[in-house]
PDB file of N, CA and C in Angstrom:
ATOM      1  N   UNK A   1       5.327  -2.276 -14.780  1.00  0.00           N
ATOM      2  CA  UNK A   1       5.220  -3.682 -14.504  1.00  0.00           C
ATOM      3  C   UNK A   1       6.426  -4.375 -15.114  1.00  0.00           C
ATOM      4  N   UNK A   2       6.992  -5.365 -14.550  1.00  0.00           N
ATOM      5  CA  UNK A   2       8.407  -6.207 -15.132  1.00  0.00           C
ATOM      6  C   UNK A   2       8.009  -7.365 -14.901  1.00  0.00           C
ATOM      7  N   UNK A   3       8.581  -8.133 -15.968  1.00  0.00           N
ATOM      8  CA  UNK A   3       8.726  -9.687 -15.907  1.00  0.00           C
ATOM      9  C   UNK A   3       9.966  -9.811 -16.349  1.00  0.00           C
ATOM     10  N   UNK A   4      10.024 -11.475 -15.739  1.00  0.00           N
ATOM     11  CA  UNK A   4      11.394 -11.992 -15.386  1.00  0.00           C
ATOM     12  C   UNK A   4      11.662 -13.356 -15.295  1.00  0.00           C
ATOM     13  N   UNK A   5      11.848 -14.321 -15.640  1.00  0.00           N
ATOM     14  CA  UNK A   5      11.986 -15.675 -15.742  1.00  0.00           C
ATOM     15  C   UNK A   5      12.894 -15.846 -14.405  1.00  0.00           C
ATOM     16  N   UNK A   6      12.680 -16.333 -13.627  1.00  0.00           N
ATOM     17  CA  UNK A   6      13.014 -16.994 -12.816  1.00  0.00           C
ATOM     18  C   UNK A   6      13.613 -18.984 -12.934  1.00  0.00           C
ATOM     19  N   UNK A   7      14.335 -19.442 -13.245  1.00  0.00           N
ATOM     20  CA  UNK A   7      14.177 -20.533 -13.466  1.00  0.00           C
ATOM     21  C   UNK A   7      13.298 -21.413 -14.065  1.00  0.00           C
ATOM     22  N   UNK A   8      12.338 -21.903 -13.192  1.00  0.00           N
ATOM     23  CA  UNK A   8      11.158 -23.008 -13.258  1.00  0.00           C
ATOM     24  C   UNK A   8      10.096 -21.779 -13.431  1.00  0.00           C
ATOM     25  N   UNK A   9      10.073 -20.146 -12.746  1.00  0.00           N
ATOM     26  CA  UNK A   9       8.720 -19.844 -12.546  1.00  0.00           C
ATOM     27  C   UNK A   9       9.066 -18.181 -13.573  1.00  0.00           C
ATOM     28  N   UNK A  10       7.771 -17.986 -13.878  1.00  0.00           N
ATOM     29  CA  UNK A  10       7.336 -16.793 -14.620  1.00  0.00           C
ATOM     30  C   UNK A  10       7.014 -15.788 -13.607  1.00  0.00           C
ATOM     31  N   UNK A  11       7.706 -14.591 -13.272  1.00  0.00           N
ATOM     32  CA  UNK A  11       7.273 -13.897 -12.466  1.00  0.00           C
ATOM     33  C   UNK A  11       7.034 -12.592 -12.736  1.00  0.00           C
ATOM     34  N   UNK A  12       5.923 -11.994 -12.419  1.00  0.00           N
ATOM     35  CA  UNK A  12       5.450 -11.070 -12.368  1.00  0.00           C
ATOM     36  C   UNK A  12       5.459  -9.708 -11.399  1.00  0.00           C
ATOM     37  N   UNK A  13       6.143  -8.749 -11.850  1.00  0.00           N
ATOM     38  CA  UNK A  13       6.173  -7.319 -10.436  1.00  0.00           C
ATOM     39  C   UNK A  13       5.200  -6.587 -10.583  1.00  0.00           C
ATOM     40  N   UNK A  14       3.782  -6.164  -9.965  1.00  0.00           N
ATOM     41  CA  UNK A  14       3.256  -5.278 -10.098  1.00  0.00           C
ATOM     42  C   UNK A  14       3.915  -4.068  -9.342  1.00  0.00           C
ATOM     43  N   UNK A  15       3.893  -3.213  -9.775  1.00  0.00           N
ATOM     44  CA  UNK A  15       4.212  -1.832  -8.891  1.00  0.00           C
ATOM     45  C   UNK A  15       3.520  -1.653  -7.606  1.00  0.00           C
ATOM     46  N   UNK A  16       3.933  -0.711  -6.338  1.00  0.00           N
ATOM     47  CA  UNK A  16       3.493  -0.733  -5.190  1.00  0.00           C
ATOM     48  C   UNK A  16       2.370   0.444  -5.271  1.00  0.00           C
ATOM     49  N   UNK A  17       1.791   0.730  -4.881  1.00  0.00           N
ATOM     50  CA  UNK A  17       1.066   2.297  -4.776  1.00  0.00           C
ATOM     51  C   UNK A  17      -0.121   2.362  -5.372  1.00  0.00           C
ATOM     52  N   UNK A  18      -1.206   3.033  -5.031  1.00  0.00           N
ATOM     53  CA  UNK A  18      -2.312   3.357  -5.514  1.00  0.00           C
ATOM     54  C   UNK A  18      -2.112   4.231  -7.227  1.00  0.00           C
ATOM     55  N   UNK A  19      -2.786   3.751  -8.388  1.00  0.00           N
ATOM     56  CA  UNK A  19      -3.101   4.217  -9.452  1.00  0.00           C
ATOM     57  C   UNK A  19      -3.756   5.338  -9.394  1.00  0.00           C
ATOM     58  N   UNK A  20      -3.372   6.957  -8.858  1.00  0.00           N
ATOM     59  CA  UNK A  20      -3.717   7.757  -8.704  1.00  0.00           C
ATOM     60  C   UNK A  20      -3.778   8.867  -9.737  1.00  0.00           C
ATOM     61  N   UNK A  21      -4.855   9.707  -9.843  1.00  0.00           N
ATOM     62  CA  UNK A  21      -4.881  11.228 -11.097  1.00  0.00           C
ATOM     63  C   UNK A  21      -3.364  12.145 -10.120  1.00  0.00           C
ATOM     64  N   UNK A  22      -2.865  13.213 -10.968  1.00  0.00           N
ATOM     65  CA  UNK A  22      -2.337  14.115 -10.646  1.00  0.00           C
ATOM     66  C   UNK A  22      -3.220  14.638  -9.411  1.00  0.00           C
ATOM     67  N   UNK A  23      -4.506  15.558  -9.838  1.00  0.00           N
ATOM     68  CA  UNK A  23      -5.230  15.465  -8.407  1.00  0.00           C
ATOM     69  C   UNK A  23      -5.291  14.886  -7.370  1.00  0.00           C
ATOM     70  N   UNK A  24      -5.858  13.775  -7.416  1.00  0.00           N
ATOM     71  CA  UNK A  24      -6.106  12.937  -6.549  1.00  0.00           C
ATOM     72  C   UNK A  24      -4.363  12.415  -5.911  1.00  0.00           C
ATOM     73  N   UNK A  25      -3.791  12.553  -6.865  1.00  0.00           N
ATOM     74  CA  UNK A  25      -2.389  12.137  -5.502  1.00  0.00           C
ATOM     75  C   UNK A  25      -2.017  13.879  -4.784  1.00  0.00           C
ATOM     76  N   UNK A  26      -2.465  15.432  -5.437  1.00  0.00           N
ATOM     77  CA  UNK A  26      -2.024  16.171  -4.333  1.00  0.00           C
ATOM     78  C   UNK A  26      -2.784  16.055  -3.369  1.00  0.00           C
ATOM     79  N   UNK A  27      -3.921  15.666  -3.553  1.00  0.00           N
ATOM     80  CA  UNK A  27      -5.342  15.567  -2.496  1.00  0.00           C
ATOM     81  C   UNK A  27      -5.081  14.970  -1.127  1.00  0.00           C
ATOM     82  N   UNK A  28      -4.486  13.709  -1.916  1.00  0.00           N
ATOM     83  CA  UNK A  28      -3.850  12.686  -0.828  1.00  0.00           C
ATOM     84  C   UNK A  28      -2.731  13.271  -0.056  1.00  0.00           C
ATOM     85  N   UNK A  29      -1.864  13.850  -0.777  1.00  0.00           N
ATOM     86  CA  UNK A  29      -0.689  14.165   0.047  1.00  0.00           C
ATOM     87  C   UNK A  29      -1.170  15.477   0.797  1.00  0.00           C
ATOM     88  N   UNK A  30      -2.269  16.150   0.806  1.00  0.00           N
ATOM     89  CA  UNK A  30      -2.639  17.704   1.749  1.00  0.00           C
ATOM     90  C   UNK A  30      -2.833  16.384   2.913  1.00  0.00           C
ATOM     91  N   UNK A  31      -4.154  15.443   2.787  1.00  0.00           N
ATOM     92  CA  UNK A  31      -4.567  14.953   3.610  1.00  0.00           C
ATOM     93  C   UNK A  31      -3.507  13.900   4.728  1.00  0.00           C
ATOM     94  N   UNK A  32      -2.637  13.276   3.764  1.00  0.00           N
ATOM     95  CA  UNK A  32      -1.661  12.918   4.768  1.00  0.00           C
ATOM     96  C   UNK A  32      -0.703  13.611   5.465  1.00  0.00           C
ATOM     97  N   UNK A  33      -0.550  15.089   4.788  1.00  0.00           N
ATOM     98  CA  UNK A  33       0.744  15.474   5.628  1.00  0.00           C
ATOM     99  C   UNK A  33      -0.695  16.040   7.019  1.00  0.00           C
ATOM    100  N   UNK A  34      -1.784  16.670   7.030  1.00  0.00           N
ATOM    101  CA  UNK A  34      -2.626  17.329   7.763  1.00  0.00           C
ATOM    102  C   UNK A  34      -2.912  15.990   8.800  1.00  0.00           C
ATOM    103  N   UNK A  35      -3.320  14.433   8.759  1.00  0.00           N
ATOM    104  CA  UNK A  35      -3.277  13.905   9.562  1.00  0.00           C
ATOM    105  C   UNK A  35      -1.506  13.583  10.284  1.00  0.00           C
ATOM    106  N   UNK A  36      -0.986  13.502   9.450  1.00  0.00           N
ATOM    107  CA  UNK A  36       0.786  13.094  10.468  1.00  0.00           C
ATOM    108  C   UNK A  36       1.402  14.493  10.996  1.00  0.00           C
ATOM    109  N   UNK A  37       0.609  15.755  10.571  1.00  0.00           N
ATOM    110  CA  UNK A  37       0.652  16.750  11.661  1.00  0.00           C
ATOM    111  C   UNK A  37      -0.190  17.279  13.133  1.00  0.00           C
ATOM    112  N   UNK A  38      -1.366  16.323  13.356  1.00  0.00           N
ATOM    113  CA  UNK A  38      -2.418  16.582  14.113  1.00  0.00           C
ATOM    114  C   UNK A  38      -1.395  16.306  15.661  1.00  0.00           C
ATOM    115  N   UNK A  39      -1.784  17.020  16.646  1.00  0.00           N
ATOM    116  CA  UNK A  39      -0.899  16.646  17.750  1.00  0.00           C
ATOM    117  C   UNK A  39      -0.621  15.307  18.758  1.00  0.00           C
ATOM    118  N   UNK A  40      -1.729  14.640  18.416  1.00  0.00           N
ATOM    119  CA  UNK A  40      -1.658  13.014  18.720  1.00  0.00           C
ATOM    120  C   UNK A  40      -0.443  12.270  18.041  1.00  0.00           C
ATOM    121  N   UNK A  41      -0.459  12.685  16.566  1.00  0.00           N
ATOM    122  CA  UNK A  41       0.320  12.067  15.400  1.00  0.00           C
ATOM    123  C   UNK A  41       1.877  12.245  16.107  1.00  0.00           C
ATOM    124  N   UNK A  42       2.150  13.398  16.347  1.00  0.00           N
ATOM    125  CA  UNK A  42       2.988  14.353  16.584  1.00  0.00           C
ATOM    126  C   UNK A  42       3.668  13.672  17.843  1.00  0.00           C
ATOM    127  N   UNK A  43       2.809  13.997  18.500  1.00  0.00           N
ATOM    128  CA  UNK A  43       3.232  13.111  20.173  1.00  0.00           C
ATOM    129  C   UNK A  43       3.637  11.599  19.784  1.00  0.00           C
ATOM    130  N   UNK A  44       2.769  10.902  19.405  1.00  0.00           N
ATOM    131  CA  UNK A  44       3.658   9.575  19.117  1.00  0.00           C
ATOM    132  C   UNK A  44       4.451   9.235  18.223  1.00  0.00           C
ATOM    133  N   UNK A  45       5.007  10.360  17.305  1.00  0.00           N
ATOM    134  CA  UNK A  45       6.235  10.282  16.522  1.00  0.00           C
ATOM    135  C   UNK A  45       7.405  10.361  17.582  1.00  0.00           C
ATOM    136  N   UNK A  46       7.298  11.895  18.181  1.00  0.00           N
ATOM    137  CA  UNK A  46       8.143  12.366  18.994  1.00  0.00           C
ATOM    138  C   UNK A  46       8.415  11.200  20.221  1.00  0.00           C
ATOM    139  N   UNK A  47       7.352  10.272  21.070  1.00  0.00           N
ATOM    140  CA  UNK A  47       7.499   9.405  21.459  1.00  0.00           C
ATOM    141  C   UNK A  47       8.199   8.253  20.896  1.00  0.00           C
ATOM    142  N   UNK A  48       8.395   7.985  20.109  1.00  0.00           N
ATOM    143  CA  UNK A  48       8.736   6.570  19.259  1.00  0.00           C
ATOM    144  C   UNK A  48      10.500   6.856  19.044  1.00  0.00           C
ATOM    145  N   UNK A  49      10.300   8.296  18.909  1.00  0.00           N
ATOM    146  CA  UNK A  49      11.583   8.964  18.747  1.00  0.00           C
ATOM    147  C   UNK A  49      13.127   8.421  19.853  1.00  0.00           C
ATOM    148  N   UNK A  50      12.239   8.994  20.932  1.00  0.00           N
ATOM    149  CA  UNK A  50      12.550   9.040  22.359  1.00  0.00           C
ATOM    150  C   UNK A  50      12.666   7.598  22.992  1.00  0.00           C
ATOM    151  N   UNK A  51      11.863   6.460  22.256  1.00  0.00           N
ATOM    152  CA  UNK A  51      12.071   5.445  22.421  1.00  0.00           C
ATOM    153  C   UNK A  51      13.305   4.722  21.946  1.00  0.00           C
ATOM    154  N   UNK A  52      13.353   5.263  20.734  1.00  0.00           N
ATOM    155  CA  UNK A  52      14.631   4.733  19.864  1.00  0.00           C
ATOM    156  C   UNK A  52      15.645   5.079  20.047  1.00  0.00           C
ATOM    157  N   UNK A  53      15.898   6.109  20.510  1.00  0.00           N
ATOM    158  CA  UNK A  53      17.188   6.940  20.613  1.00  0.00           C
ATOM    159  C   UNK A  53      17.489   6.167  22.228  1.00  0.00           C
ATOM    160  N   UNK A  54      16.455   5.837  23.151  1.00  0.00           N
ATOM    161  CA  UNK A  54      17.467   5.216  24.864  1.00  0.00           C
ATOM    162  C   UNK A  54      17.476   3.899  24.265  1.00  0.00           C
ATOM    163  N   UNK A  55      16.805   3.023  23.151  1.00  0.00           N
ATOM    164  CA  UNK A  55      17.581   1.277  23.407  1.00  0.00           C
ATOM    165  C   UNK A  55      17.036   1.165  21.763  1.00  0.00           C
ATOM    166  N   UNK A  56      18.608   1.887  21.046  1.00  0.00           N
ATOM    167  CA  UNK A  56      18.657   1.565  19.351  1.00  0.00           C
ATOM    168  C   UNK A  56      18.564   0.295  18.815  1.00  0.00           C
ATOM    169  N   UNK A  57      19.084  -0.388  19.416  1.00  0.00           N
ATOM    170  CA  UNK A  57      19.427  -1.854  18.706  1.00  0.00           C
ATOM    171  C   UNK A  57      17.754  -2.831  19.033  1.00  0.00           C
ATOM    172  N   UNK A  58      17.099  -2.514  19.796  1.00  0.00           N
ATOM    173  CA  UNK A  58      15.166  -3.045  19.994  1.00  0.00           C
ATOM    174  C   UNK A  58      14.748  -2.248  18.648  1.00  0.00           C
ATOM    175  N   UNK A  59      15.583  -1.240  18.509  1.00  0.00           N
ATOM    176  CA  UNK A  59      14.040  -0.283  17.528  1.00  0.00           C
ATOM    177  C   UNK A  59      14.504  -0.779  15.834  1.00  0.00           C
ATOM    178  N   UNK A  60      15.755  -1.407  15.863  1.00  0.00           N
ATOM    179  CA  UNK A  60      16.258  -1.144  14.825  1.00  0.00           C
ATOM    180  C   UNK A  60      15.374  -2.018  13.721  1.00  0.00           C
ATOM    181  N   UNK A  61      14.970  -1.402  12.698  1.00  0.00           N
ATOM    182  CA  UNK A  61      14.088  -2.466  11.529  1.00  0.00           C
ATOM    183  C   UNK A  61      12.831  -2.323  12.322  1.00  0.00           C
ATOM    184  N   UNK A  62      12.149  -1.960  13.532  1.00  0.00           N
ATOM    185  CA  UNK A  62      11.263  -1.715  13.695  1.00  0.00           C
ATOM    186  C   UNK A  62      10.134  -0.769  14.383  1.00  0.00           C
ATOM    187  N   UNK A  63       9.118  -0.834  14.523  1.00  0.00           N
ATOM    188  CA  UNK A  63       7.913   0.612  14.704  1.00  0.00           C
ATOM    189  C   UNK A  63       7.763  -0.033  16.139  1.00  0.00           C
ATOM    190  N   UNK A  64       7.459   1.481  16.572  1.00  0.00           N
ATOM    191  CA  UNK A  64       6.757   1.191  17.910  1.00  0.00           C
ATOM    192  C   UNK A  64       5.516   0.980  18.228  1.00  0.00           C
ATOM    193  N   UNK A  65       4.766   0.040  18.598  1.00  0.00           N
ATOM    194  CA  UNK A  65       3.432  -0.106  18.988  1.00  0.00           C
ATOM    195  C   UNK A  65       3.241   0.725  20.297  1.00  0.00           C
ATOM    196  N   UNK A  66       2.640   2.007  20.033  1.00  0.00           N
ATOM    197  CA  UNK A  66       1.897   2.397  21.122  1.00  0.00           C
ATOM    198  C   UNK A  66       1.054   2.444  22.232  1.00  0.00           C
ATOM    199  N   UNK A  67      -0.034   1.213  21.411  1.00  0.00           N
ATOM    200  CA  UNK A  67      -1.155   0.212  22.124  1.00  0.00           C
ATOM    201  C   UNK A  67      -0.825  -0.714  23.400  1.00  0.00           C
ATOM    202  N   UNK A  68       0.427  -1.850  22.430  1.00  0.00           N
ATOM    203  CA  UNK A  68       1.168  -2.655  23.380  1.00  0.00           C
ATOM    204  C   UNK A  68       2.624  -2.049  24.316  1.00  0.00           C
ATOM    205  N   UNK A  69       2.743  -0.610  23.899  1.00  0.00           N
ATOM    206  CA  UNK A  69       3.928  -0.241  24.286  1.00  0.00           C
ATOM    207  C   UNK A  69       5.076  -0.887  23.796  1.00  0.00           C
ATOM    208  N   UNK A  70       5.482  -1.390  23.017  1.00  0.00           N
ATOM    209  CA  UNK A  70       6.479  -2.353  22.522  1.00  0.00           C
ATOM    210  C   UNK A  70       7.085  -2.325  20.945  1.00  0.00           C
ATOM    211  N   UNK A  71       8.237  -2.715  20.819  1.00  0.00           N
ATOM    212  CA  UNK A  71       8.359  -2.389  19.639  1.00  0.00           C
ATOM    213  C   UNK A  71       8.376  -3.924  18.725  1.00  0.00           C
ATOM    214  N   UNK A  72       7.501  -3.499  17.548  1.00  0.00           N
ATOM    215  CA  UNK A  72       6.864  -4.643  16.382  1.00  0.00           C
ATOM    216  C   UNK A  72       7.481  -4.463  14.950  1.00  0.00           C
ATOM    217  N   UNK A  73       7.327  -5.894  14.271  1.00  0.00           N
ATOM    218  CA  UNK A  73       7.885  -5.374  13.378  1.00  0.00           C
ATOM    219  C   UNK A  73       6.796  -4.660  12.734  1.00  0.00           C
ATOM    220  N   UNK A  74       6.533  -3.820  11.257  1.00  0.00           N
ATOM    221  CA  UNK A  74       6.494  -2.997  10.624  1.00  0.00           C
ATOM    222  C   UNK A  74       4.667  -3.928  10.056  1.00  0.00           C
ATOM    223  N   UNK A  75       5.141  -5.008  10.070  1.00  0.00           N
ATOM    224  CA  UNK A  75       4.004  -5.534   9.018  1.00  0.00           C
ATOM    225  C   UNK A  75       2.901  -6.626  10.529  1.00  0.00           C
ATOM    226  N   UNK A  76       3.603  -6.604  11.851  1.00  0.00           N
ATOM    227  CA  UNK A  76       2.451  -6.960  12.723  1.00  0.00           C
ATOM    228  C   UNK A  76       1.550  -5.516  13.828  1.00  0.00           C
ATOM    229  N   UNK A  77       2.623  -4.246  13.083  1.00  0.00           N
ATOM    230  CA  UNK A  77       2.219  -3.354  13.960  1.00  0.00           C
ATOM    231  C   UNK A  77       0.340  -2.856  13.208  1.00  0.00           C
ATOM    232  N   UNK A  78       0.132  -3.325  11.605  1.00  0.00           N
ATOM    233  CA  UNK A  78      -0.860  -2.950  10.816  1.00  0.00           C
ATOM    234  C   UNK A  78      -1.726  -4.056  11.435  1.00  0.00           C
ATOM    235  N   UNK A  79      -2.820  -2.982  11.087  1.00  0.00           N
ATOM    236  CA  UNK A  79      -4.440  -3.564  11.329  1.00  0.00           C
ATOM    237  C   UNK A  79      -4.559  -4.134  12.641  1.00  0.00           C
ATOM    238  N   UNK A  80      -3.684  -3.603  14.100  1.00  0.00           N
ATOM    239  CA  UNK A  80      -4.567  -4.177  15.121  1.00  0.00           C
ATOM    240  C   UNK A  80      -4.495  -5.560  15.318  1.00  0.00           C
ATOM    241  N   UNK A  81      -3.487  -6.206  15.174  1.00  0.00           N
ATOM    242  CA  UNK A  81      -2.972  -7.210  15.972  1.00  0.00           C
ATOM    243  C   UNK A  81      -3.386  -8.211  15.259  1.00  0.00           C
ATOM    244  N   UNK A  82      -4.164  -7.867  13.403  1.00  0.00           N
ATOM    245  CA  UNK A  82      -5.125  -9.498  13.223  1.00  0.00           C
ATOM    246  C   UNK A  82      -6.681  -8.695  13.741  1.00  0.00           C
ATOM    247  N   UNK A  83      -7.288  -7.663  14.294  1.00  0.00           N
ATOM    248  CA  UNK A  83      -8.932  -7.186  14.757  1.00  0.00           C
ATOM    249  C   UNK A  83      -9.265  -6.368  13.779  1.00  0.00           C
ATOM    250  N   UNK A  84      -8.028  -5.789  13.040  1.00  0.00           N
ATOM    251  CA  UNK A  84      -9.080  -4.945  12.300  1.00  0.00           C
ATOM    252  C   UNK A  84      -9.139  -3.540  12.644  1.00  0.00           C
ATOM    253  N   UNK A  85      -9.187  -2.406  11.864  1.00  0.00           N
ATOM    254  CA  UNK A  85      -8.625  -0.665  12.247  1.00  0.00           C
ATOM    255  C   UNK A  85      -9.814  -0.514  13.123  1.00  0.00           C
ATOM    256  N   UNK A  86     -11.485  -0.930  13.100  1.00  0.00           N
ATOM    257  CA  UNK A  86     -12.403  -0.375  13.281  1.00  0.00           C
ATOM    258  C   UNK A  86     -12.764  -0.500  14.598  1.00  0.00           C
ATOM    259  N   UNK A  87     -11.924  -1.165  15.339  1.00  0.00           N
ATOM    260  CA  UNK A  87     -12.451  -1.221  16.834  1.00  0.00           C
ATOM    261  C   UNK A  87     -11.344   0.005  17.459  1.00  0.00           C
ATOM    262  N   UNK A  88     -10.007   0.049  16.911  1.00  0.00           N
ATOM    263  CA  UNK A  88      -8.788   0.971  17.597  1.00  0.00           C
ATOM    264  C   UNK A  88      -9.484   2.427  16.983  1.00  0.00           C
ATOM    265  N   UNK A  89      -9.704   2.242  16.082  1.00  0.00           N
ATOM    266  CA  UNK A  89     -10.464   3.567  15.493  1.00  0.00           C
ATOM    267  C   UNK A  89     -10.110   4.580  16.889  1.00  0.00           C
ATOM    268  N   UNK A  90     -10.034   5.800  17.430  1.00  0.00           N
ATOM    269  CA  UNK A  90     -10.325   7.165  17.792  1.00  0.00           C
ATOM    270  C   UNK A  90      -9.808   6.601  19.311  1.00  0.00           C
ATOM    271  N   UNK A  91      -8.582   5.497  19.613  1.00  0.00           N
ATOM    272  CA  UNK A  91      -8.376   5.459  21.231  1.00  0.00           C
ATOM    273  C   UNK A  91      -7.123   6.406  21.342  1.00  0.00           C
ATOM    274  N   UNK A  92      -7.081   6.836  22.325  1.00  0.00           N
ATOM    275  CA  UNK A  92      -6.066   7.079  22.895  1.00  0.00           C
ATOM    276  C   UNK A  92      -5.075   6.564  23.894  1.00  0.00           C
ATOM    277  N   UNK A  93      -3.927   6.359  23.455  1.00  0.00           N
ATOM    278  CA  UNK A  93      -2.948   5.612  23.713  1.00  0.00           C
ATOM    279  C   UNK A  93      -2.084   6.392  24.863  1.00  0.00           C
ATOM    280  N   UNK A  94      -1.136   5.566  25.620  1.00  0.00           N
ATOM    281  CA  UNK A  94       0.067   6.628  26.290  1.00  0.00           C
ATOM    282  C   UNK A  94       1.380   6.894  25.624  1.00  0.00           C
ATOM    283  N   UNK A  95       1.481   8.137  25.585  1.00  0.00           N
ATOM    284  CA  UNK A  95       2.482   8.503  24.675  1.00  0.00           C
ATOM    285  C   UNK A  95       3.842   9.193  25.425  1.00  0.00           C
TER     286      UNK A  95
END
């Protein structure tokens, strides 16, 4: 954690990341590399890929939305537009 006077304001950095055990972060990392290897994952990496590489300068600074087909930035492509993970939950997209 750092602090830092800013002028007028007192500011505070918390660190980014989950407060994890040694365990519990290899746990996490079996489970994330096993979902960003599943062949859905896979296909729309390799898609996003293929996107970026025919029109660089759309992708640049940002993710591809699969859903909308389009590319978003990074922080409107999370949680579903504003709905929430639990309705996109298990669709399948075109990839």
């Amino acid at each position: 954690m750092s602090h830092f006077n800013l002028s007028l304001y007192y500011v505070t950095i918390y660190p980014m990341g989950q407060k994890l055990s040694a365990q519990a972060k290899r746990d996490k990392a079996a489970r994330d590399l096993a979902f960003a290897k599943t062949p859905a994952r896979r296909a729309k990496k390799a898609h996003a890929q293929r996107m970026a590489r025919q029109n660089p300068r759309a992708s640049q600074g940002k993710d591809y939305d699969h859903k909308d087909q389009r590319y978003e930035t990074p922080s409107a492509n999370r949680g579903n537009d504003g709905q929430g993970t639990k309705k996109e939950s298990g669709k399948r997209y075109a990839t």
